[in-house]
C-alpha atoms as a PDB file:
ATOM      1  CA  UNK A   1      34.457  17.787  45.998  1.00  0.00           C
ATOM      2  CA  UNK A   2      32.401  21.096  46.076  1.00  0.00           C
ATOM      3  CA  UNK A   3      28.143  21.022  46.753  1.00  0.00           C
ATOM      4  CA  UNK A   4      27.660  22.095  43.247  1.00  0.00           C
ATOM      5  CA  UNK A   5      30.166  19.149  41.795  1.00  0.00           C
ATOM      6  CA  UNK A   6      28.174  16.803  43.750  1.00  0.00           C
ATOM      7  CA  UNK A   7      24.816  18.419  42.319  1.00  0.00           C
ATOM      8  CA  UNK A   8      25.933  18.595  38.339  1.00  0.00           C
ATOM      9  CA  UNK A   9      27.284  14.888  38.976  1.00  0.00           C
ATOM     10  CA  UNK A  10      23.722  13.738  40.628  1.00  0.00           C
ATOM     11  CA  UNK A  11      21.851  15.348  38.129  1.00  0.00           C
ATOM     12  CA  UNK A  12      24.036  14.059  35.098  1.00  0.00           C
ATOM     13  CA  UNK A  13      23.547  10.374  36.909  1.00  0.00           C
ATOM     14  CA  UNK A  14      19.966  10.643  37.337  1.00  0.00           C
ATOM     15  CA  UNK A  15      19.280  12.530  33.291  1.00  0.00           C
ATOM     16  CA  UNK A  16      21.812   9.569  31.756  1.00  0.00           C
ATOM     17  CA  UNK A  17      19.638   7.128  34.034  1.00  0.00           C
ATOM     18  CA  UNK A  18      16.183   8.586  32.444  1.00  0.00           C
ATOM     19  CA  UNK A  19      17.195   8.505  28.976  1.00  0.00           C
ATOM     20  CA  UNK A  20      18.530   5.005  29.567  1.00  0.00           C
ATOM     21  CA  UNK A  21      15.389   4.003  30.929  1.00  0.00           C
ATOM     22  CA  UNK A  22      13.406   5.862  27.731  1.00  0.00           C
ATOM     23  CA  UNK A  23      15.794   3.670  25.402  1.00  0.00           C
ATOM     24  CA  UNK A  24      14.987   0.219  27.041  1.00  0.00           C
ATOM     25  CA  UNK A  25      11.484   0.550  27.330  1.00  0.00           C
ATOM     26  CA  UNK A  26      10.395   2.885  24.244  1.00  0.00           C
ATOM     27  CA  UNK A  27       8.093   0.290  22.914  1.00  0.00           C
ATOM     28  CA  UNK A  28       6.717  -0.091  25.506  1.00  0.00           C
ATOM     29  CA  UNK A  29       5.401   3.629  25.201  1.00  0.00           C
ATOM     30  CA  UNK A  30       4.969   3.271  21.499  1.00  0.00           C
ATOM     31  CA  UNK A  31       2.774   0.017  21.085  1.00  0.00           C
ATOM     32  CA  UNK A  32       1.016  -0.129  24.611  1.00  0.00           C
ATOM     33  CA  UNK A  33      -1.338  -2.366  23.288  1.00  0.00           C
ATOM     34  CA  UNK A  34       0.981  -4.891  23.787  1.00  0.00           C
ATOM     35  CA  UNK A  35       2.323  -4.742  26.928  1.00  0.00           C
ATOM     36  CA  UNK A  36      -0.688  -3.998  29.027  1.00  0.00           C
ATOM     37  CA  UNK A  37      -3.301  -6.634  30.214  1.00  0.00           C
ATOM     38  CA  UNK A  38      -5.099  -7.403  27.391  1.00  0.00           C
ATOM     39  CA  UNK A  39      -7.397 -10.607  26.674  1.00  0.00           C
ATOM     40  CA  UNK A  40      -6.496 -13.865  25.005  1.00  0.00           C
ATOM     41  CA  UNK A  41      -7.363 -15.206  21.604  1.00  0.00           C
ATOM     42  CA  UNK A  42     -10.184 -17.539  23.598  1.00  0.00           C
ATOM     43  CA  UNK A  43     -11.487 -14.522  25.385  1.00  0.00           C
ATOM     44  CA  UNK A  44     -12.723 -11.796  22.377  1.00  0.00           C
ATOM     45  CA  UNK A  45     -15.886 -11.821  20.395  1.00  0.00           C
ATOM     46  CA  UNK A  46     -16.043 -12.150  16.851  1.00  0.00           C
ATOM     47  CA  UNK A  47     -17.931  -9.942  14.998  1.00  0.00           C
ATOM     48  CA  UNK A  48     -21.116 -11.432  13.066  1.00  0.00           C
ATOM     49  CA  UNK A  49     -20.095 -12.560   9.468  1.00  0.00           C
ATOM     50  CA  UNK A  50     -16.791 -12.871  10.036  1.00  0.00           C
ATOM     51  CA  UNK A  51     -13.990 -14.859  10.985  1.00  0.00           C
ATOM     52  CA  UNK A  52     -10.953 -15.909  13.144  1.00  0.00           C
ATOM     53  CA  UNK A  53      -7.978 -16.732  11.416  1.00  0.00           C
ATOM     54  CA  UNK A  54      -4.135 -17.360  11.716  1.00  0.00           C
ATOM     55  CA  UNK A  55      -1.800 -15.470   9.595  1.00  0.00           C
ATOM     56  CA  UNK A  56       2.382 -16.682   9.482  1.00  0.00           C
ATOM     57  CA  UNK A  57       4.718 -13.909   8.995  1.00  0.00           C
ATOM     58  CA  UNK A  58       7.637 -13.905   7.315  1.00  0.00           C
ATOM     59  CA  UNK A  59       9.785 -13.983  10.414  1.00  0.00           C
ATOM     60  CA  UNK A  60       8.183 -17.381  12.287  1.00  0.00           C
ATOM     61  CA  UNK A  61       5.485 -15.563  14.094  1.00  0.00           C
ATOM     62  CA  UNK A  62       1.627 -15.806  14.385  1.00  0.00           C
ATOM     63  CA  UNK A  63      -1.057 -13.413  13.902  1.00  0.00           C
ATOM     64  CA  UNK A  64      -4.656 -13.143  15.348  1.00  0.00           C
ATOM     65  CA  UNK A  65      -6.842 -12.244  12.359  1.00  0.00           C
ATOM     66  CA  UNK A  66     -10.429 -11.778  11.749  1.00  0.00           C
ATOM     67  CA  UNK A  67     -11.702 -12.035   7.800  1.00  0.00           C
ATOM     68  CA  UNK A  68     -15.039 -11.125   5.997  1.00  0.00           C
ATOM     69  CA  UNK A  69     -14.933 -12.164   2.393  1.00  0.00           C
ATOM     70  CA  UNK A  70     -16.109  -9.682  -0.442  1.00  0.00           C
ATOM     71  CA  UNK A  71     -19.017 -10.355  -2.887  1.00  0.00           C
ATOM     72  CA  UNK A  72     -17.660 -11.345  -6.194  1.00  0.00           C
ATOM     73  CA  UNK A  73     -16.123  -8.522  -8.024  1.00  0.00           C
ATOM     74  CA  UNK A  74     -15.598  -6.648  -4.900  1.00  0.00           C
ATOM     75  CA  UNK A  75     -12.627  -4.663  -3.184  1.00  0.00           C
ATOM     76  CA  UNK A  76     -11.514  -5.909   0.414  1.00  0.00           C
ATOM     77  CA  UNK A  77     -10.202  -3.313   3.063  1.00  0.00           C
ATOM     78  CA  UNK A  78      -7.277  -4.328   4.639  1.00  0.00           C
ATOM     79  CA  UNK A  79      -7.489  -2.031   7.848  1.00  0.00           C
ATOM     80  CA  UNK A  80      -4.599  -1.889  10.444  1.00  0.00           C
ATOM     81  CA  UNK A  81      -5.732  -0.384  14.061  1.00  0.00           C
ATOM     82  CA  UNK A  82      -3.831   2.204  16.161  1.00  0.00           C
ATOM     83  CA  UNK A  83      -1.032   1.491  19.003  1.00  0.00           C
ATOM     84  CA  UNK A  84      -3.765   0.665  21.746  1.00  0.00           C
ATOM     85  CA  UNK A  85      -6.460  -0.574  19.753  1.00  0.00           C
ATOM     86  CA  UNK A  86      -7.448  -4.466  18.371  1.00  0.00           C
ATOM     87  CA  UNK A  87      -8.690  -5.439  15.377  1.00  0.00           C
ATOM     88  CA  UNK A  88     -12.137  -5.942  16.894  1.00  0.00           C
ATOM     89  CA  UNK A  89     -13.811  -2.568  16.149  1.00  0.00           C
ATOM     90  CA  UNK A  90     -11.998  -1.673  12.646  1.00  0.00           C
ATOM     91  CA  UNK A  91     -13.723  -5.124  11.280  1.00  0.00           C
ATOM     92  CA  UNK A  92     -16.874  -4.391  12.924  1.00  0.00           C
ATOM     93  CA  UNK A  93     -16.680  -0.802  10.974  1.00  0.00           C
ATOM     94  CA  UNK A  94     -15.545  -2.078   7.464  1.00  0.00           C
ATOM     95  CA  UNK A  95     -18.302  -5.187   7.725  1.00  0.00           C
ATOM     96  CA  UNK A  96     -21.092  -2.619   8.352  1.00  0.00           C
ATOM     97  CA  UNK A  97     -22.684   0.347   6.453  1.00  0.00           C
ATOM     98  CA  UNK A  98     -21.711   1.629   3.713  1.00  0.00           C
ATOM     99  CA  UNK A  99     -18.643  -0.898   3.112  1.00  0.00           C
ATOM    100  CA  UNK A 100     -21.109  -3.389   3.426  1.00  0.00           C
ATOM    101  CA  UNK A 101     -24.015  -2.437   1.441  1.00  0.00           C
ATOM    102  CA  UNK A 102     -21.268  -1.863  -1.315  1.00  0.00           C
ATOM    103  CA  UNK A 103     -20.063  -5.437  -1.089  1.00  0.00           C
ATOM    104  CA  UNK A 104     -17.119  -5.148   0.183  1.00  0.00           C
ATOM    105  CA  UNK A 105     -14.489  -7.886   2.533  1.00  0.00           C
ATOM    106  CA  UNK A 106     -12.308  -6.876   5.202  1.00  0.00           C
ATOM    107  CA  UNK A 107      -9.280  -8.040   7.127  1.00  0.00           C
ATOM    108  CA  UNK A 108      -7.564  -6.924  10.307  1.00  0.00           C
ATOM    109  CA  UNK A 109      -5.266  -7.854  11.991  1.00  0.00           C
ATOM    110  CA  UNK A 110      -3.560  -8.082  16.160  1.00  0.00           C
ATOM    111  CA  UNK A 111      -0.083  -6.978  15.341  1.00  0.00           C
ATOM    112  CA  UNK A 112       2.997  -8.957  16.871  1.00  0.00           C
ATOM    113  CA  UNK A 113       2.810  -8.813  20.741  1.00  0.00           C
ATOM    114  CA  UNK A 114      -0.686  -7.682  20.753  1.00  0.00           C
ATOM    115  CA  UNK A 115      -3.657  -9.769  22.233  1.00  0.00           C
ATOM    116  CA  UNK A 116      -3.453 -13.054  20.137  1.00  0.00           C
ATOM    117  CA  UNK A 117      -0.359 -12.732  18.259  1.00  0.00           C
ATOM    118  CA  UNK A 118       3.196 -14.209  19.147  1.00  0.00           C
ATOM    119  CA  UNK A 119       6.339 -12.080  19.073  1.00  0.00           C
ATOM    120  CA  UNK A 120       7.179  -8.104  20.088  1.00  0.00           C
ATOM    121  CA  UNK A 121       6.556  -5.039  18.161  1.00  0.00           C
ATOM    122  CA  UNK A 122       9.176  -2.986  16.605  1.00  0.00           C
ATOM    123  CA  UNK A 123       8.587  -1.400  13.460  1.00  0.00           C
ATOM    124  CA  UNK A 124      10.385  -3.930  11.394  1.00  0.00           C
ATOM    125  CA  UNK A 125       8.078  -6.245  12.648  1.00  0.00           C
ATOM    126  CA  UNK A 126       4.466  -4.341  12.064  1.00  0.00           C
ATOM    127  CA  UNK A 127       5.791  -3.651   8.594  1.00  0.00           C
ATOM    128  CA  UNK A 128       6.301  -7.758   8.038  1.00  0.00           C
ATOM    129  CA  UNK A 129       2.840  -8.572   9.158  1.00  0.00           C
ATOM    130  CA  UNK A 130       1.189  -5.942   7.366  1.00  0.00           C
ATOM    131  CA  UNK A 131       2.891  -7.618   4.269  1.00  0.00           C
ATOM    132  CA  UNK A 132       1.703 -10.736   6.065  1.00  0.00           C
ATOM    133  CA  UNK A 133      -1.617  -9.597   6.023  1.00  0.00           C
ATOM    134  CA  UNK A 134      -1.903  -8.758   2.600  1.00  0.00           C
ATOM    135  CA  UNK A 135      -0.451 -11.863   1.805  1.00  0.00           C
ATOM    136  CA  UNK A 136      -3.421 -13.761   3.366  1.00  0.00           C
ATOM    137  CA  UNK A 137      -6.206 -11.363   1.179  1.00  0.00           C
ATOM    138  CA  UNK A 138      -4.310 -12.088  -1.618  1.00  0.00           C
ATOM    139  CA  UNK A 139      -4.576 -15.852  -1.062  1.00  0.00           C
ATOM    140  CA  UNK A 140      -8.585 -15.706  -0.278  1.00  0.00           C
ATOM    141  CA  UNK A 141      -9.468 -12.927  -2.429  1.00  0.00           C
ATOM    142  CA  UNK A 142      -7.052 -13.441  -5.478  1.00  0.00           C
ATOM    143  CA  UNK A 143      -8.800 -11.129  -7.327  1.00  0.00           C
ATOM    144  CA  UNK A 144     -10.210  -8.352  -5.422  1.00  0.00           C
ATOM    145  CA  UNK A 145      -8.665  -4.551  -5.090  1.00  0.00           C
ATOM    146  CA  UNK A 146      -7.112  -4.254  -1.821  1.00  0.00           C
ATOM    147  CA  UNK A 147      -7.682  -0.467  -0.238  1.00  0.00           C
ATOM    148  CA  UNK A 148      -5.108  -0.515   2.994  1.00  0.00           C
ATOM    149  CA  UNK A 149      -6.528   2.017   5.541  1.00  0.00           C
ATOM    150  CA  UNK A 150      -4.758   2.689   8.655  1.00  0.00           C
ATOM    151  CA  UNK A 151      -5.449   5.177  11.717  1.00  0.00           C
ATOM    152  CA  UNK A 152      -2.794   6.513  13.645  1.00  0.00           C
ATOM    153  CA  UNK A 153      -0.433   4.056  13.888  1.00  0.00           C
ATOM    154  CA  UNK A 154      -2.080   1.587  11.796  1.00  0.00           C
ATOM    155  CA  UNK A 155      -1.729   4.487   8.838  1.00  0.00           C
ATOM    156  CA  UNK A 156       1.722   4.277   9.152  1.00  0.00           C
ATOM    157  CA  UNK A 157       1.813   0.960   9.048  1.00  0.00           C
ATOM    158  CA  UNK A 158      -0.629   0.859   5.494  1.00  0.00           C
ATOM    159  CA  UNK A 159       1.900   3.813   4.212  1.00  0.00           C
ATOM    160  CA  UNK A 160       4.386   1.159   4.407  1.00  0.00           C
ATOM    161  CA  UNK A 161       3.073  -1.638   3.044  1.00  0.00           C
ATOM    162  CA  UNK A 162       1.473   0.485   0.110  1.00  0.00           C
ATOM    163  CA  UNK A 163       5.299   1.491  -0.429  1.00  0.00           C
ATOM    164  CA  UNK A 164       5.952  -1.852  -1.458  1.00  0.00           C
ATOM    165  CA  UNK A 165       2.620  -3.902  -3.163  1.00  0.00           C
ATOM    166  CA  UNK A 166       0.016  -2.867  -5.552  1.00  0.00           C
ATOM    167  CA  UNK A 167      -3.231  -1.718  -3.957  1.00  0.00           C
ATOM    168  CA  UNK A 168      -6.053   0.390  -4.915  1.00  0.00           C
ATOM    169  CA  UNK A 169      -5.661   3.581  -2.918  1.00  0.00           C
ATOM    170  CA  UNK A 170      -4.834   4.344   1.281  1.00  0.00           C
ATOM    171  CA  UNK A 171      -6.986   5.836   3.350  1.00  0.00           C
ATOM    172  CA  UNK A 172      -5.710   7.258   6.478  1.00  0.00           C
ATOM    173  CA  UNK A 173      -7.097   8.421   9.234  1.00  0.00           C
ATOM    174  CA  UNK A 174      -5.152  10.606  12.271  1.00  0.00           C
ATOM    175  CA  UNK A 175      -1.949   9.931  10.417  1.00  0.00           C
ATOM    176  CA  UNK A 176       1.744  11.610  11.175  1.00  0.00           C
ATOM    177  CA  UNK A 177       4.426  12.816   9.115  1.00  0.00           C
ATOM    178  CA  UNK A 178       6.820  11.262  11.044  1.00  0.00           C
ATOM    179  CA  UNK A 179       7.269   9.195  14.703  1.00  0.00           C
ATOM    180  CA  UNK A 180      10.363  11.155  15.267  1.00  0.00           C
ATOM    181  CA  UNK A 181       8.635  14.386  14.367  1.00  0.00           C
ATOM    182  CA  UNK A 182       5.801  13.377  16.661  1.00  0.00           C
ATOM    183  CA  UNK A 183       7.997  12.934  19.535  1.00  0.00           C
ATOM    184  CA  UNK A 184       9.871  15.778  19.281  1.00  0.00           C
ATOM    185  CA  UNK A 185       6.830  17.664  19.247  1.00  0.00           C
ATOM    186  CA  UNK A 186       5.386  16.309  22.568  1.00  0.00           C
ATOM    187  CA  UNK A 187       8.654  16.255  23.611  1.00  0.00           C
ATOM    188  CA  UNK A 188      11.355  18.850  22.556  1.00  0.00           C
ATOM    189  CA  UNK A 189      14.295  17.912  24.977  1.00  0.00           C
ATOM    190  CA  UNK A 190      14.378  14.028  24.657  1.00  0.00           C
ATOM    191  CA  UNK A 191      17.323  13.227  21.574  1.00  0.00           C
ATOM    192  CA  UNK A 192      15.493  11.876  18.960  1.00  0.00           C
ATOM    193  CA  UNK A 193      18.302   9.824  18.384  1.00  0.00           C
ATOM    194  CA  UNK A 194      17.317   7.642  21.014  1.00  0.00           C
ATOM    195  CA  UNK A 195      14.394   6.528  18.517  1.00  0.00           C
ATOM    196  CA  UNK A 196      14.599   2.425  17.411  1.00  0.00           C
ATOM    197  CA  UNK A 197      11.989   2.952  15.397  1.00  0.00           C
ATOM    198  CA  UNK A 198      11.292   6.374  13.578  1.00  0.00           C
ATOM    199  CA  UNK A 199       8.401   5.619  10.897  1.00  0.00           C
ATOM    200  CA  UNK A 200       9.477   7.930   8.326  1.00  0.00           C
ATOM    201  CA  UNK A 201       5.850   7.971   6.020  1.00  0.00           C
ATOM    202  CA  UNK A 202       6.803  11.253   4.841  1.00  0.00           C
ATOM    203  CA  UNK A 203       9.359   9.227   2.850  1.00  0.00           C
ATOM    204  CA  UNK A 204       7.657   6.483   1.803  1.00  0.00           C
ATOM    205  CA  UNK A 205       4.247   7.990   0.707  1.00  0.00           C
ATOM    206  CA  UNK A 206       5.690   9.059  -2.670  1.00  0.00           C
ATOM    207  CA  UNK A 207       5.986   4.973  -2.952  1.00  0.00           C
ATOM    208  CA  UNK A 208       2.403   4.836  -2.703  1.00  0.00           C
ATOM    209  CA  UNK A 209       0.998   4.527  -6.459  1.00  0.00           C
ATOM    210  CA  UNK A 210      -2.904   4.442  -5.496  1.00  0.00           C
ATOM    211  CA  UNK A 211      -4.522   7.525  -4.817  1.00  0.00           C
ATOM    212  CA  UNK A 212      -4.949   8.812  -1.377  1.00  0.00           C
ATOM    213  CA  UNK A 213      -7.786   9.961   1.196  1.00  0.00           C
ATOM    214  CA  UNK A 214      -6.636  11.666   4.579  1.00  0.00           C
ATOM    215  CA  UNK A 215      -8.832  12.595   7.236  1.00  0.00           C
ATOM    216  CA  UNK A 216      -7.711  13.894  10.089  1.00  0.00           C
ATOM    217  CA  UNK A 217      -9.563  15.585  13.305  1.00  0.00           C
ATOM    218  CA  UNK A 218      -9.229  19.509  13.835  1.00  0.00           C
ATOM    219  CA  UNK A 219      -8.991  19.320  18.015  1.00  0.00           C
ATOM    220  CA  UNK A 220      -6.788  16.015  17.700  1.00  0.00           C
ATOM    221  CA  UNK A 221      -4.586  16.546  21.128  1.00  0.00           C
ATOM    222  CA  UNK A 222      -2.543  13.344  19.995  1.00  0.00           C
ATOM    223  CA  UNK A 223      -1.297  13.594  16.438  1.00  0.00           C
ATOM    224  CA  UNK A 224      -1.834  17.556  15.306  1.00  0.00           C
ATOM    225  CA  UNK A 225      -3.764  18.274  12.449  1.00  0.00           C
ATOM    226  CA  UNK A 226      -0.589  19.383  10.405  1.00  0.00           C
ATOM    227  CA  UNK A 227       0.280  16.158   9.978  1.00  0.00           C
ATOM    228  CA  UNK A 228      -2.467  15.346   7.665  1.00  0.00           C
ATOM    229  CA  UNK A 229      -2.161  18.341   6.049  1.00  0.00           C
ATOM    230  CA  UNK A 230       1.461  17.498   5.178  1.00  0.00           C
ATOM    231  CA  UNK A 231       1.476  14.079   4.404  1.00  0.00           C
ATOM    232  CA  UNK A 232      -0.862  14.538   1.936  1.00  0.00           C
ATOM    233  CA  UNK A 233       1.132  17.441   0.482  1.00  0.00           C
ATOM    234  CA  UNK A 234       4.360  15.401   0.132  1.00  0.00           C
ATOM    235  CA  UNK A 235       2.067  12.818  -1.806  1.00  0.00           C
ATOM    236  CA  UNK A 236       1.393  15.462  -4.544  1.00  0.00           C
ATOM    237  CA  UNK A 237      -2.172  15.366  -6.446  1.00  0.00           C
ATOM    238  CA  UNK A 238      -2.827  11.733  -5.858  1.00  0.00           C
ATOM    239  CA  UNK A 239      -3.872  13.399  -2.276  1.00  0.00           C
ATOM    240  CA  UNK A 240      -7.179  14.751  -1.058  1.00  0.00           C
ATOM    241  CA  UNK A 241      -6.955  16.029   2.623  1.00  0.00           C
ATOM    242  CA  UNK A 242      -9.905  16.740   4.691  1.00  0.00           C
ATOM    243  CA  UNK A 243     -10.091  18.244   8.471  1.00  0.00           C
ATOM    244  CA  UNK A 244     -13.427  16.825  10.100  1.00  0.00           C
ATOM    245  CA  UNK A 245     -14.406  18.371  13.656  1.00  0.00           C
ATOM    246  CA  UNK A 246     -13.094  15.756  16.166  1.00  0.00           C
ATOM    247  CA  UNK A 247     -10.629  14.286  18.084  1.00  0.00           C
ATOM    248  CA  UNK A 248      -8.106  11.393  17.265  1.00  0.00           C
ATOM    249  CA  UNK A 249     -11.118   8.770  18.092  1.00  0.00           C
ATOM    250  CA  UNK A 250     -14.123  10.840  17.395  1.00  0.00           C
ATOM    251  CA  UNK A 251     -13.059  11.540  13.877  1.00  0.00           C
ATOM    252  CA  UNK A 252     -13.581   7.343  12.574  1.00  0.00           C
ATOM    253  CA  UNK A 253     -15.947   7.120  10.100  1.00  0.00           C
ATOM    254  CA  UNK A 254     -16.960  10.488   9.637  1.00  0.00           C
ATOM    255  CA  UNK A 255     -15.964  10.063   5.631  1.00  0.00           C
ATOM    256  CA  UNK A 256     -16.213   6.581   5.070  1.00  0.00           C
ATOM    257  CA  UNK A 257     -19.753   7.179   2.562  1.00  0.00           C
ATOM    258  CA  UNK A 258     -16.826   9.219   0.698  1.00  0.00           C
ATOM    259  CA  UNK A 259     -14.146   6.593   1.285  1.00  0.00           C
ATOM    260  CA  UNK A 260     -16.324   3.989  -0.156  1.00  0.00           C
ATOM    261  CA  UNK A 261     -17.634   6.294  -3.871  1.00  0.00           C
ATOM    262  CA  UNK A 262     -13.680   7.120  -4.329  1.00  0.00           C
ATOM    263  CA  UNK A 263     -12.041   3.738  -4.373  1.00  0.00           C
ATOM    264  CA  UNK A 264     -15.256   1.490  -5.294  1.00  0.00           C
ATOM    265  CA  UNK A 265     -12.938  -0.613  -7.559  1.00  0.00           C
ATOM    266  CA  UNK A 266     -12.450   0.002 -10.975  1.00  0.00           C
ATOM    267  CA  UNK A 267     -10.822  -2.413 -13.594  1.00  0.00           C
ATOM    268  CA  UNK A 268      -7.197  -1.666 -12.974  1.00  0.00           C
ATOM    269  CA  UNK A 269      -6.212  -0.977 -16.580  1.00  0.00           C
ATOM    270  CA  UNK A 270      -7.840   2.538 -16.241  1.00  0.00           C
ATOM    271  CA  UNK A 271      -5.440   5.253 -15.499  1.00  0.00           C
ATOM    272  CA  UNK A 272      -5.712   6.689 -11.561  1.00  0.00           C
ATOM    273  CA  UNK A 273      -7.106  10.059 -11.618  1.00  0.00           C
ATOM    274  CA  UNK A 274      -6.288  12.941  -9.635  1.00  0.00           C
ATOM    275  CA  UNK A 275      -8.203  13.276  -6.784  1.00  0.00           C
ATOM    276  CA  UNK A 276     -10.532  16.741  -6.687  1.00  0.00           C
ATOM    277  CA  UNK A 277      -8.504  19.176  -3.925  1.00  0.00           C
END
């Protein structure tokens, strides 16, 4: 066998080895919240005027939750955090300020596998206990609007759930088109056919029948700016898209006092307008 043979045959070993490796332990890349260190359920703080709770998904697992009821006649956010974020902050956010001087609840939610909740993550899974989720604000707030916000991954996971139960509008921060456009963005040789889970929101926005605020940072080195852009072209004139200055972190919050005046509920026999472009 010639030098070169053994070369091409080492280097076919070690590539076949890599994208082996990528296959097995791709979630672990995608959801590192819940595979690094963490804290237990016993260990984190929770926020003033709100509370723990335990939701059951569909599946036999158990969720770490943390709940502030709305005033009467109130909406309740249902926010779901990014891949290495908790639930912690995003309650702390929607239980403050504007949201609530307006009045309104809030629920979020440790995904499967993440600090406090049983299980793994896959996308199958997120999607069942964001249904999960809005199972539980159904059950304590039978009557309020639900607006399901999301950043980064947590939009895609809102996308999807929107795709499938009535709600009062989504409102996304740092979202993407696509994870298998993502990841063939950051990285143009891996085969995107190595992707278990692909979280195709580009198809299911047009599921979404509330209307729809995107804000996404300009200098966002993590999910580009396009992706915004798009998804809220592919969800027609229900859409309003709006590029802040900021990062993917730096950009939270900088439209919630517009967040809040566009999906302050309304009785829900009046017709949706078009949001203003």
């Amino acid at each position: 066998m010639t030098l070169l043979r053994v070369i091409l045959l080492l280097a076919l070993g070690l590539s076949a080895s890599v994208l082996g490796a990528l296959f097995l332990f791709q979630r672990h890349l995608i959801y590192p919240g819940a595979f690094g260190s963490g804290f237990g359920e016993g260990e984190r703080g929770v926020p003033a005027g709100t509370e723990a709770v335990t939701l059951n998904t569909a599946d036999g697992h158990r969720l770490y939750g943390l709940w502030r009821a709305p005033e009467p006649g109130r909406g309740v956010v249902l926010t779901f955090h990014g891949n290495g974020s908790l639930p912690e902050p995003h309650v702390a956010r929607f239980s403050d300020g504007v949201w609530r001087a307006a009045g309104w609840g809030t629920l979020a939610i440790a995904y499967r596998g993440y600090p406090g909740s049983t299980g793994s993550p896959s996308e199958a899974g997120l999607i069942e206990d964001g249904l999960a989720a809005y199972r539980l604000v159904r059950d304590r707030a039978p009557d309020a609007p639900i607006l399901l916000h999301g950043h980064s991954m947590g939009a895609a996971v809102a996308v999807a759930v929107a795709a499938r139960e009535p709600h009062l509008g989504l409102y996304l921060e740092a979202p993407f088109v696509s994870l298998t456009r993502l990841v063939g963005e950051h990285f143009p040789l891996l085969p995107r056919l190595l992707l278990r889970d692909t979280w195709r929101s580009d198809r299911r926005i047009g599921e979404a029948a509330g209307r729809i605020l995107i804000v996404h940072g300009t200098g966002d080195p993590v999910i580009p700016v396009a992706h915004g852009r798009d998804l809220a072209a592919l969800a027609g004139t229900r859409a309003r898209f709006v590029a802040v200055p900021g990062d993917h972190v730096s950009l939270l919050g900088q439209r919630d006092a517009e967040a809040e005046a566009t999906f302050r509920p309304v009785r829900s026999a009046e017709p949706i307008p078009a949001m203003p472009r």
